[in-house]
N, C-alpha and C. Protein backbone atom coordinates (compact mmCIF):
# COMPACT_ATOMS: atom_id res chain seq x y z
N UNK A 1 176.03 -52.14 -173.44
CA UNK A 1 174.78 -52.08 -174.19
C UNK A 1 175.10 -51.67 -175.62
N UNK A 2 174.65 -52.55 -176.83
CA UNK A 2 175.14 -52.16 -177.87
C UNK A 2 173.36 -51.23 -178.64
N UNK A 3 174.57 -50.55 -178.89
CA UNK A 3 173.35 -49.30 -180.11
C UNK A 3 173.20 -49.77 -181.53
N UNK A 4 171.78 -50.23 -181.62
CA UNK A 4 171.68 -50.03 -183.23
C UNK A 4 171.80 -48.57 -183.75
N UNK A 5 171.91 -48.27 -185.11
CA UNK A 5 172.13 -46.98 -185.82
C UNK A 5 170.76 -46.32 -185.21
N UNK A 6 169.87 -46.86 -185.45
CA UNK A 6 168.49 -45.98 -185.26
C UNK A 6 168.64 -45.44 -183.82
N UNK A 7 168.61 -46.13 -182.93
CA UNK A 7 168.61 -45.59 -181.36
C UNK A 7 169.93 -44.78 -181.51
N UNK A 8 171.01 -45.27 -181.80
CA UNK A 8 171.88 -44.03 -181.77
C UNK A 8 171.27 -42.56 -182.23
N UNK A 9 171.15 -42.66 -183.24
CA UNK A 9 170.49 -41.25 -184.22
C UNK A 9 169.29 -41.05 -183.64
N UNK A 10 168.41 -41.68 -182.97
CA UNK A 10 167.77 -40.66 -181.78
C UNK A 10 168.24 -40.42 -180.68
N UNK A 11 169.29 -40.76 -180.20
CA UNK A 11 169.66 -40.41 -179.12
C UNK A 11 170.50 -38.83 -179.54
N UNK A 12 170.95 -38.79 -180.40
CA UNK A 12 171.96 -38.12 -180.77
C UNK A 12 170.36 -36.65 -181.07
N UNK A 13 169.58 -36.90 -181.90
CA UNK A 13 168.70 -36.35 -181.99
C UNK A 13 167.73 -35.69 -180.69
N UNK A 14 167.89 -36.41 -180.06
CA UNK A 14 166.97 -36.01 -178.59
C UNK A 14 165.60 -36.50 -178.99
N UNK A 15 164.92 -37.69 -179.20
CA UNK A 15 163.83 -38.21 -179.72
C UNK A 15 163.52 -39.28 -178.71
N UNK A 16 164.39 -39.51 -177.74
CA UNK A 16 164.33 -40.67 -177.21
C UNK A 16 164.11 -40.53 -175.99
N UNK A 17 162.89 -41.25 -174.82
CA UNK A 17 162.26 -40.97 -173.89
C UNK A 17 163.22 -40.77 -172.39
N UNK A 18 163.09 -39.83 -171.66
CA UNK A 18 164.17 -39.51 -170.71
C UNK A 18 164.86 -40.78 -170.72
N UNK A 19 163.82 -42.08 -169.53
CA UNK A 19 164.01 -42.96 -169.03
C UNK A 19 164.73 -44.16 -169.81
N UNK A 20 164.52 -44.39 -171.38
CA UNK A 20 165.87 -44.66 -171.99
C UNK A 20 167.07 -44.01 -172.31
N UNK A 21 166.64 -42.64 -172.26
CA UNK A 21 168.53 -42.09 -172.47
C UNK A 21 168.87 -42.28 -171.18
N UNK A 22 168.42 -42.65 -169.76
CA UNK A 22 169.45 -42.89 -168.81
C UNK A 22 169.62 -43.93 -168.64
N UNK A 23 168.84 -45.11 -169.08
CA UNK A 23 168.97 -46.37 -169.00
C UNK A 23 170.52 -46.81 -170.01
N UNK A 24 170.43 -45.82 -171.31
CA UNK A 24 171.58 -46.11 -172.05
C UNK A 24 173.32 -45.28 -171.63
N UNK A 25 172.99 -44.46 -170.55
CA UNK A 25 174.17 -43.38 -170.26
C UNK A 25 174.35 -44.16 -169.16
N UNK A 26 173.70 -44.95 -168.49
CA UNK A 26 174.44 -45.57 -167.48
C UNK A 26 174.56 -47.24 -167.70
N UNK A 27 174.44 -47.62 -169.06
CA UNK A 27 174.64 -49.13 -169.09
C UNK A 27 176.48 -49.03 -169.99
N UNK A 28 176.79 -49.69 -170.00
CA UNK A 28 177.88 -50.27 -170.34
C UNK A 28 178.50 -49.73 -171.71
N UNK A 29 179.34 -49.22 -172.01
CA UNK A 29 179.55 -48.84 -173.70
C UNK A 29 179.87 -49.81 -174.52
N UNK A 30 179.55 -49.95 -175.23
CA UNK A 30 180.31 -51.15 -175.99
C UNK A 30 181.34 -50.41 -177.17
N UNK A 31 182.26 -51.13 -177.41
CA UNK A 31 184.12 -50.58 -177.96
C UNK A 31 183.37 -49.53 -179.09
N UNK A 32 182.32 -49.88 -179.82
CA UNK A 32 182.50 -49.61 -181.17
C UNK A 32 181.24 -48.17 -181.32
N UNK A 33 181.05 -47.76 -180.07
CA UNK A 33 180.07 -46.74 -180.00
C UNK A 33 180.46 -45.70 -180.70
N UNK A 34 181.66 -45.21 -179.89
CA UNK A 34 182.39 -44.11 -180.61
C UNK A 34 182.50 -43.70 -182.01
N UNK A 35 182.87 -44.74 -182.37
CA UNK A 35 183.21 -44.69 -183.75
C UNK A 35 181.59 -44.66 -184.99
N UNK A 36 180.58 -45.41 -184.04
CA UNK A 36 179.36 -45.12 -184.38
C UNK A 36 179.02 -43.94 -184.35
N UNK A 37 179.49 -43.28 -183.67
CA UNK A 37 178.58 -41.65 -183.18
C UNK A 37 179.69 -40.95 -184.64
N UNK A 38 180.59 -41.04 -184.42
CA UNK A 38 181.59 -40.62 -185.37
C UNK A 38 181.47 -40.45 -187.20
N UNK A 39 180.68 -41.62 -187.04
CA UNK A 39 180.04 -42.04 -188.62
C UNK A 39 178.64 -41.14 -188.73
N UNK A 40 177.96 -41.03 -187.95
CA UNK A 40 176.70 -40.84 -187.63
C UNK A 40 177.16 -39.10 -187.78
N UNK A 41 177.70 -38.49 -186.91
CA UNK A 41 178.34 -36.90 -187.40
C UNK A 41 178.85 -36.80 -188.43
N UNK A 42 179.92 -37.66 -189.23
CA UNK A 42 180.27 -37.79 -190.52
C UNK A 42 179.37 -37.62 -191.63
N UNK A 43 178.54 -37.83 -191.38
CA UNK A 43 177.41 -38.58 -192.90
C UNK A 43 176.18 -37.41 -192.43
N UNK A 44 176.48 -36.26 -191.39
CA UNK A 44 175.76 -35.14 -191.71
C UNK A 44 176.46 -33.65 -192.19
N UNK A 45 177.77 -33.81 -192.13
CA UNK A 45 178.11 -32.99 -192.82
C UNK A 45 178.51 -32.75 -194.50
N UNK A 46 179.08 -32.04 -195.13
CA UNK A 46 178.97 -31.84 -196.33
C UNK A 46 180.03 -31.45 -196.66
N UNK A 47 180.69 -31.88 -196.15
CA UNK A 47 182.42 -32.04 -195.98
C UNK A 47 182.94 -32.99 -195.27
N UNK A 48 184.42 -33.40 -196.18
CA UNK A 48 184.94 -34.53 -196.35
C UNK A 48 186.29 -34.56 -195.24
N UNK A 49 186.64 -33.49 -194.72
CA UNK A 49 187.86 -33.84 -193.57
C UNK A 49 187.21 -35.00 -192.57
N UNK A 50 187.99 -35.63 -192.01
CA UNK A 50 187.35 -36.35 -191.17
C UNK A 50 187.71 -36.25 -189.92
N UNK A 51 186.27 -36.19 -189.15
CA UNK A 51 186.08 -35.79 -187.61
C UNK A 51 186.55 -36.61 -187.09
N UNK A 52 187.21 -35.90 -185.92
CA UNK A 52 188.44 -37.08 -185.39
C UNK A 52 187.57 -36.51 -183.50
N UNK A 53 186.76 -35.56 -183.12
CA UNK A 53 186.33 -35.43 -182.12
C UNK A 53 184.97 -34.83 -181.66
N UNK A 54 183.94 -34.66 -181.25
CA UNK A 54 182.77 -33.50 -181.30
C UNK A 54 183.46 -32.87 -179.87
N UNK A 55 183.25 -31.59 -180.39
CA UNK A 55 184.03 -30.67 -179.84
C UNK A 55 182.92 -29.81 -179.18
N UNK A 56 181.37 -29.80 -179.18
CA UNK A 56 180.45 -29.10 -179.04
C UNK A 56 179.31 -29.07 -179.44
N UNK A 57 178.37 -28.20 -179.23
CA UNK A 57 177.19 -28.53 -180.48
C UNK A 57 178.13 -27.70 -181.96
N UNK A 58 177.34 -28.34 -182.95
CA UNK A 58 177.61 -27.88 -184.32
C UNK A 58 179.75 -27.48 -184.18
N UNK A 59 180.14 -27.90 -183.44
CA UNK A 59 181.75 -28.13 -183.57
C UNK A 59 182.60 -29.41 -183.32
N UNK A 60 183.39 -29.62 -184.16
CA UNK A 60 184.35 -30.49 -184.26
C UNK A 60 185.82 -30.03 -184.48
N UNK A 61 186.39 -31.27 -183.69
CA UNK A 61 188.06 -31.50 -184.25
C UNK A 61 187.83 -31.96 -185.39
N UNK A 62 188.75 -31.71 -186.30
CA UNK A 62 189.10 -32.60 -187.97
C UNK A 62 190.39 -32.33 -187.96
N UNK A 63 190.74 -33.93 -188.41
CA UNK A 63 191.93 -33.76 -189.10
C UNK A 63 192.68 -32.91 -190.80
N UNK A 64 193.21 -32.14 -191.38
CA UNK A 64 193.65 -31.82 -192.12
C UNK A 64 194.88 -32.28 -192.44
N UNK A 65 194.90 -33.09 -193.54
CA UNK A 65 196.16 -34.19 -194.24
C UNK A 65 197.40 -32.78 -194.31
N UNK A 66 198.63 -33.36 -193.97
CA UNK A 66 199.41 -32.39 -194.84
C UNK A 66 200.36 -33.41 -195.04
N UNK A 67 201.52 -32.55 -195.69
CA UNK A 67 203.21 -33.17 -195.72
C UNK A 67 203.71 -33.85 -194.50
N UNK A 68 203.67 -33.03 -193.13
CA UNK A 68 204.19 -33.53 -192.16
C UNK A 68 203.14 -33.89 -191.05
N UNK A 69 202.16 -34.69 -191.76
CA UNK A 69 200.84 -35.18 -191.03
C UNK A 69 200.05 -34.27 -190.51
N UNK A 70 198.65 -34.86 -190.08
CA UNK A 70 197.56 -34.28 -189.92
C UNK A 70 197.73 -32.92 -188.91
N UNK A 71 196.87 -31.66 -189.76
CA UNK A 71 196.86 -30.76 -188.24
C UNK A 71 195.22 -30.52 -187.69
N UNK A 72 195.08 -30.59 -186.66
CA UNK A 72 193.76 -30.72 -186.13
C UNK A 72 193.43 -29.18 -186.02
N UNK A 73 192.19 -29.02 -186.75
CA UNK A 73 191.64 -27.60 -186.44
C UNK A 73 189.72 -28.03 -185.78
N UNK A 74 189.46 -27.09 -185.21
CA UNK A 74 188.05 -26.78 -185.24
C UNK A 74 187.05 -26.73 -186.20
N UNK A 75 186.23 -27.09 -186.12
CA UNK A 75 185.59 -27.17 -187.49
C UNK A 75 184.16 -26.85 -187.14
N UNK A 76 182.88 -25.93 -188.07
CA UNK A 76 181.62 -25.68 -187.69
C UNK A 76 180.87 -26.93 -188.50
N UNK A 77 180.32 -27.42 -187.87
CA UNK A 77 179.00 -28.12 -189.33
C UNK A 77 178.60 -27.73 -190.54
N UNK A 78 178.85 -26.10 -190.28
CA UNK A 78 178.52 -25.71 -191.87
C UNK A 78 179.78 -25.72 -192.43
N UNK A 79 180.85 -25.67 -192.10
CA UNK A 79 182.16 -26.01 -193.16
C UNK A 79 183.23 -24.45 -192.52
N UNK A 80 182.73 -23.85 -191.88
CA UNK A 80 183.84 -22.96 -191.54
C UNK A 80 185.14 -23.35 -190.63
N UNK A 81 186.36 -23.41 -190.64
CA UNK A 81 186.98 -23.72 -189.78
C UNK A 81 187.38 -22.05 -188.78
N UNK A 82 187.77 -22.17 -187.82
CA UNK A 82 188.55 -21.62 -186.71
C UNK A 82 189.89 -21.32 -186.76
N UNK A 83 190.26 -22.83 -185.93
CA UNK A 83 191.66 -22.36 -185.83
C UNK A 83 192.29 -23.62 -185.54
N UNK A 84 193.58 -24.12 -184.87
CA UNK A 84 194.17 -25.11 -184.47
C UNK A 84 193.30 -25.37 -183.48
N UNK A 85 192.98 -26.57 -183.09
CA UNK A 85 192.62 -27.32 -181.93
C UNK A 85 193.08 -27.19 -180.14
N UNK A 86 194.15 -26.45 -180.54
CA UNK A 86 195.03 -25.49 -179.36
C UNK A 86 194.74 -24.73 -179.21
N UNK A 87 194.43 -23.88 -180.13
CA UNK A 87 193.55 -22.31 -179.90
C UNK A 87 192.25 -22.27 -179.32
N UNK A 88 192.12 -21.36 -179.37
CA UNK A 88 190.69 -21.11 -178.46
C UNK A 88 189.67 -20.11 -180.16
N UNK A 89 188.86 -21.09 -180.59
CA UNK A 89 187.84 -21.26 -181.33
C UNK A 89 187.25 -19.53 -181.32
N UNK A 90 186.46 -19.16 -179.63
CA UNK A 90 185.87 -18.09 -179.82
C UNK A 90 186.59 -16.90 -179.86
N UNK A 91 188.19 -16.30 -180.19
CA UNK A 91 188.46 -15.22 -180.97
C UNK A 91 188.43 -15.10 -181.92
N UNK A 92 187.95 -16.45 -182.46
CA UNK A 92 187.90 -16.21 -184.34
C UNK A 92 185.92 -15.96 -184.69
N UNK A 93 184.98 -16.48 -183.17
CA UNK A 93 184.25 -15.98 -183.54
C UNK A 93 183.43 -14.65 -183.55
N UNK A 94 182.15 -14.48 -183.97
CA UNK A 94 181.32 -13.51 -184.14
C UNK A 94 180.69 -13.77 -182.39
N UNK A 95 181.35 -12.43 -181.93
CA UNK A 95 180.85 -11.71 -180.44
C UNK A 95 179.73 -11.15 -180.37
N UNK A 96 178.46 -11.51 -180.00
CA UNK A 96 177.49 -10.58 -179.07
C UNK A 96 177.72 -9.99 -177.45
N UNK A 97 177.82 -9.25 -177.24
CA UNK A 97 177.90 -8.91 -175.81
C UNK A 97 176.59 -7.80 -175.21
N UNK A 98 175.75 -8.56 -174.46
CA UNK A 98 174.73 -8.48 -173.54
C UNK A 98 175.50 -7.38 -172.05
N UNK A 99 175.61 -6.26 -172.57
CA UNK A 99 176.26 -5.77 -171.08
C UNK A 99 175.31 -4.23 -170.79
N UNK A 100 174.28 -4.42 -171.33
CA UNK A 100 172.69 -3.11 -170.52
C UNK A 100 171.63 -3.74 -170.46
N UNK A 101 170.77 -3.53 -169.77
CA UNK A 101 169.61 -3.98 -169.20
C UNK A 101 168.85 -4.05 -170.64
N UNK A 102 168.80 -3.20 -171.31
CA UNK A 102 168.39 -3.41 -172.40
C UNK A 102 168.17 -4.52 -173.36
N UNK A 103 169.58 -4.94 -173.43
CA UNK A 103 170.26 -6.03 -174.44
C UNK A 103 169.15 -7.63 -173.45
N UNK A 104 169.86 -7.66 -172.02
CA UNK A 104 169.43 -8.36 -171.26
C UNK A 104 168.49 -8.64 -171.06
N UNK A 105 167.13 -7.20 -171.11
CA UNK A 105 165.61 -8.01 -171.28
C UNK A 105 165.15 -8.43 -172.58
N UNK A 106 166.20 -8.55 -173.87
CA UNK A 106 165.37 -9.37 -174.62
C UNK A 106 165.68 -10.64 -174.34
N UNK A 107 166.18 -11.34 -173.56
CA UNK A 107 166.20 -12.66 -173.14
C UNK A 107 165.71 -13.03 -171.82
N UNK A 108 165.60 -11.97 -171.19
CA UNK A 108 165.32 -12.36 -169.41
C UNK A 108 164.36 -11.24 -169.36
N UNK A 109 163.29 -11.92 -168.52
CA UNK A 109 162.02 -10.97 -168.40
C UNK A 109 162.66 -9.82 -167.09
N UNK A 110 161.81 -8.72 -167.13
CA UNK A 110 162.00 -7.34 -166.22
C UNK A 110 162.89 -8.00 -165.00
N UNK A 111 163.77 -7.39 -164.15
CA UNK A 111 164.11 -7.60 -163.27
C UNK A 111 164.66 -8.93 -163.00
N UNK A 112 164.95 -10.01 -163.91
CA UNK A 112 165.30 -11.06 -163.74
C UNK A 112 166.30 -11.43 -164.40
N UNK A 113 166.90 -10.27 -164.38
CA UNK A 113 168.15 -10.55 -165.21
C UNK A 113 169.06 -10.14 -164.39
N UNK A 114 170.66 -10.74 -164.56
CA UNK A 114 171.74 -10.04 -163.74
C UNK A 114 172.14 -8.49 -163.78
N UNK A 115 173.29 -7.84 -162.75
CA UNK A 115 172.93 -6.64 -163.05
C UNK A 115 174.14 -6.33 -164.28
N UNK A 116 174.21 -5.27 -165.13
CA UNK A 116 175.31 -5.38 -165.95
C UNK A 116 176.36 -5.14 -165.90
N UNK A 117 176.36 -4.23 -164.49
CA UNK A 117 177.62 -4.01 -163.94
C UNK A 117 178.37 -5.04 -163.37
N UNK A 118 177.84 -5.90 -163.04
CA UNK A 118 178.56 -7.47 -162.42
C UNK A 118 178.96 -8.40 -163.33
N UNK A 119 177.62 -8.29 -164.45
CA UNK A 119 177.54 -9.73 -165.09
C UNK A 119 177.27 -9.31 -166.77
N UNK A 120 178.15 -9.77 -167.48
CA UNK A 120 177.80 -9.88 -168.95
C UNK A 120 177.87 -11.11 -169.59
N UNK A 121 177.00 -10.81 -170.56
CA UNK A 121 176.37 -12.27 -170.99
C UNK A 121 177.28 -11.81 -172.76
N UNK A 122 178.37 -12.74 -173.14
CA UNK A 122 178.86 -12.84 -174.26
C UNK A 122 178.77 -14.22 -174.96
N UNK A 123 177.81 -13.98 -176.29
CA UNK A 123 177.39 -15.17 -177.49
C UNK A 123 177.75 -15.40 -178.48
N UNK A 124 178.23 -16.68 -178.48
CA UNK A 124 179.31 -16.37 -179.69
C UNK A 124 178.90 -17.27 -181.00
N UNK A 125 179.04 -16.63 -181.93
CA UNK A 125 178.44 -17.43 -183.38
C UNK A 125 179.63 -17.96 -184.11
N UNK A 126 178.76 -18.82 -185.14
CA UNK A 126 179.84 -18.89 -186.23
C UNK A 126 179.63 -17.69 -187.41
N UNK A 127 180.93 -17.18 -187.77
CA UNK A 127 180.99 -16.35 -188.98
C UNK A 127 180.37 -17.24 -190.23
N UNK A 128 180.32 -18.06 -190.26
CA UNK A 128 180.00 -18.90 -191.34
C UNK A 128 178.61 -19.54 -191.91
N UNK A 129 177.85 -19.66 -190.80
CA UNK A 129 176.48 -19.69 -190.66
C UNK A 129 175.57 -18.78 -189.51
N UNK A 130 176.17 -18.32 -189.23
CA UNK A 130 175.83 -17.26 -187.80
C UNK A 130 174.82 -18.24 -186.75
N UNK A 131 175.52 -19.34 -186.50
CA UNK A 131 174.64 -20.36 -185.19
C UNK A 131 175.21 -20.03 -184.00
N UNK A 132 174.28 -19.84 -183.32
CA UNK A 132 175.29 -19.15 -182.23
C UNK A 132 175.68 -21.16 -181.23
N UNK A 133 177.19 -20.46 -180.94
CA UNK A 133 177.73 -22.03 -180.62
C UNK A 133 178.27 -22.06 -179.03
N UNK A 134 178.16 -20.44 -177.77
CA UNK A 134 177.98 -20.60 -176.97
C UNK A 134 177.94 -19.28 -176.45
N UNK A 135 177.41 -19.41 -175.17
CA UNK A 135 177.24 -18.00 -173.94
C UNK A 135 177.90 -18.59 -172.74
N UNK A 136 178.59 -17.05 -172.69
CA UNK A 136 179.16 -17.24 -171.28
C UNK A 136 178.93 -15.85 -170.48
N UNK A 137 178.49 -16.31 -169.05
CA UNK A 137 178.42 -15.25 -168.15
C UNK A 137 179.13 -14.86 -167.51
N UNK A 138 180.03 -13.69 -167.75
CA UNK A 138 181.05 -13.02 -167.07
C UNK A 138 181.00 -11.88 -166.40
N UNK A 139 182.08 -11.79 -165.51
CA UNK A 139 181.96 -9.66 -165.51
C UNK A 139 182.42 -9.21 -166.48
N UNK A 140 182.25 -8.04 -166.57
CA UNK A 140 182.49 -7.23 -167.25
C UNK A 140 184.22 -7.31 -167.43
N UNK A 141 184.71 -7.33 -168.49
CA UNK A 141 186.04 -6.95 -168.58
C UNK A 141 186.89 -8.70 -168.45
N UNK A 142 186.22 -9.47 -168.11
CA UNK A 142 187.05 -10.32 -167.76
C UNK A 142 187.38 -11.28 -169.27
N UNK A 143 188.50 -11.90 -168.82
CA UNK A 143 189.16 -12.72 -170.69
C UNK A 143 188.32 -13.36 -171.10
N UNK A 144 188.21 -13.61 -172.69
CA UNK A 144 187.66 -14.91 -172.82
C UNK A 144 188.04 -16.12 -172.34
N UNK A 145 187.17 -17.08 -172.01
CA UNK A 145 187.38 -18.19 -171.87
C UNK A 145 187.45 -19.26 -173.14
N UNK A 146 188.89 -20.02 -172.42
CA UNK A 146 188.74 -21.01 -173.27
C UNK A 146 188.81 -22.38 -172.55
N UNK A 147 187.44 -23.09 -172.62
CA UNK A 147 187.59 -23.38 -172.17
C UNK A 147 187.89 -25.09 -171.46
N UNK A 148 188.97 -25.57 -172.93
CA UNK A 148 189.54 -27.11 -172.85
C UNK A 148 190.58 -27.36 -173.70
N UNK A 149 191.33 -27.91 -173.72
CA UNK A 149 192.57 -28.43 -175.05
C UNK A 149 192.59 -29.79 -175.20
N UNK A 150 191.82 -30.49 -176.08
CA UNK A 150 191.40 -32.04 -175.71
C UNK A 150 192.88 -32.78 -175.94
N UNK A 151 193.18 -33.62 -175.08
CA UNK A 151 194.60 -34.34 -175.59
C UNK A 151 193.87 -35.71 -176.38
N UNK A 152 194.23 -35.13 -177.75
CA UNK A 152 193.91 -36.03 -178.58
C UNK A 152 194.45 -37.58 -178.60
N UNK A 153 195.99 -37.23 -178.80
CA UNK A 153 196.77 -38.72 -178.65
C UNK A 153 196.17 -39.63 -177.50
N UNK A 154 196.34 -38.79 -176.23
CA UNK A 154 195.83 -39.22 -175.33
C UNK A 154 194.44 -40.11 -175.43
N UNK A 155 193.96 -39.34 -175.98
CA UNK A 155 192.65 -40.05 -175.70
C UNK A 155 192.36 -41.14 -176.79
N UNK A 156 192.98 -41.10 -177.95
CA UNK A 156 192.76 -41.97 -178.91
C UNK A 156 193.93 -43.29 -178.60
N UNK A 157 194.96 -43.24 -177.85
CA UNK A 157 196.15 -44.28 -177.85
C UNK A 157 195.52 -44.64 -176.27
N UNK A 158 195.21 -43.74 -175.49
CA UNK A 158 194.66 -44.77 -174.06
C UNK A 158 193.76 -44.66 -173.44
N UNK A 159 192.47 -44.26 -174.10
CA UNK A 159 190.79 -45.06 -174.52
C UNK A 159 190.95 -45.73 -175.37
N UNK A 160 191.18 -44.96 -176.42
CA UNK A 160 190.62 -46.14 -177.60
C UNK A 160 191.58 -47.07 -178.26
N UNK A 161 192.88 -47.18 -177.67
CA UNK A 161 193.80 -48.23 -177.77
C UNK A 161 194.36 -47.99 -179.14
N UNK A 162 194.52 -46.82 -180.10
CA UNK A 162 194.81 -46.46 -181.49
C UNK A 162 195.55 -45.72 -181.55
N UNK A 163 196.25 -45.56 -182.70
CA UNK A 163 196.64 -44.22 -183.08
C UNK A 163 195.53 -43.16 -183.51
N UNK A 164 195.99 -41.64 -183.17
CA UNK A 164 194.94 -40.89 -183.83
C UNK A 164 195.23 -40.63 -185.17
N UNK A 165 193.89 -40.48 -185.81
CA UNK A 165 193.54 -40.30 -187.09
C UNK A 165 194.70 -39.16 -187.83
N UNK A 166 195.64 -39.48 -188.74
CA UNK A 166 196.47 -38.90 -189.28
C UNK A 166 197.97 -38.27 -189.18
N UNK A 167 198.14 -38.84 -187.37
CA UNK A 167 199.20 -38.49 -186.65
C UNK A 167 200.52 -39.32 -187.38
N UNK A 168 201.54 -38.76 -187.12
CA UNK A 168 202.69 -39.42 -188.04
C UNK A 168 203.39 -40.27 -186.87
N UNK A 169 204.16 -41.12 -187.10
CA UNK A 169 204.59 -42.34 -185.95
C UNK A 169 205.85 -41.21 -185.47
């Protein structure tokens, strides 16, 4: 099923009626989607590295040109970067941690929240625009999660039949 720009950018938007976004998530991709969605994230940011993955809401892979070819970092929509694409994004961000009943009923009404001794709720922002870019429910004490390492080559040399964006031969 091929996407004009407009249906893309509502889809991407959430404007578009259940029963066509499943009609379009389960019809057929056509080659050049990707690279549509790609342009379509491109041409909303305000910066010029170029997104080589969406990595999340309001996060991306980008490539960064160097001497000995591109290094892929994380990137926020508002322009803050992270870290390498290997790393794990949320030690570089801004931590909330939800671990008293307190913290917990401003999001979950009386009694309907986990208890805090089991379960903490940690939100993590960007330093850069302070959006918060995810929550995770843990116990108490347990590591952050990280939780993917996209194989880029991989996915750009056997999906999309290319080299990735800036990689050196």
């Amino acid at each position: 099923m091929r996407l004009d720009s407009a249906t893309l950018r509502d889809l991407v938007d959430e404007r578009l009626p259940r029963g066509e976004v499943r009609a379009i998530q389960s019809a057929y991709k056509d080659a050049g989607r990707f690279d549509a969605y790609l342009a379509l994230l491109q041409e909303r940011v305000e910066w010029d590295d170029p997104i080589v993955l969406p990595f999340g809401e309001h996060l991306f892979v980008v490539a960064k040109p160097g001497a000995a070819g591109a290094r892929y970092v994380v990137k926020c929509d508002c322009g803050h970067e992270f870290c390498e694409h290997t790393e794990n994004w949320k030690l570089e961000a801004l931590i909330r941690v939800r671990d008293d009943a307190e913290s917990l009923r401003e999001i979950y009404p009386e009694k309907m929240h986990g208890d805090p001794a089991w379960n903490v709720l940690r939100e993590y922002f960007c330093p850069g625009c302070r959006t918060q870019l995810e929550v995770e429910a843990v116990p108490p004490g347990y590591p952050v999660v990280h939780d993917f390492v996209p194989d880029l080559e991989g996915f750009y040399q056997e999906w999309l039949g290319r080299p990735l964006p800036g990689a050196t031969a």
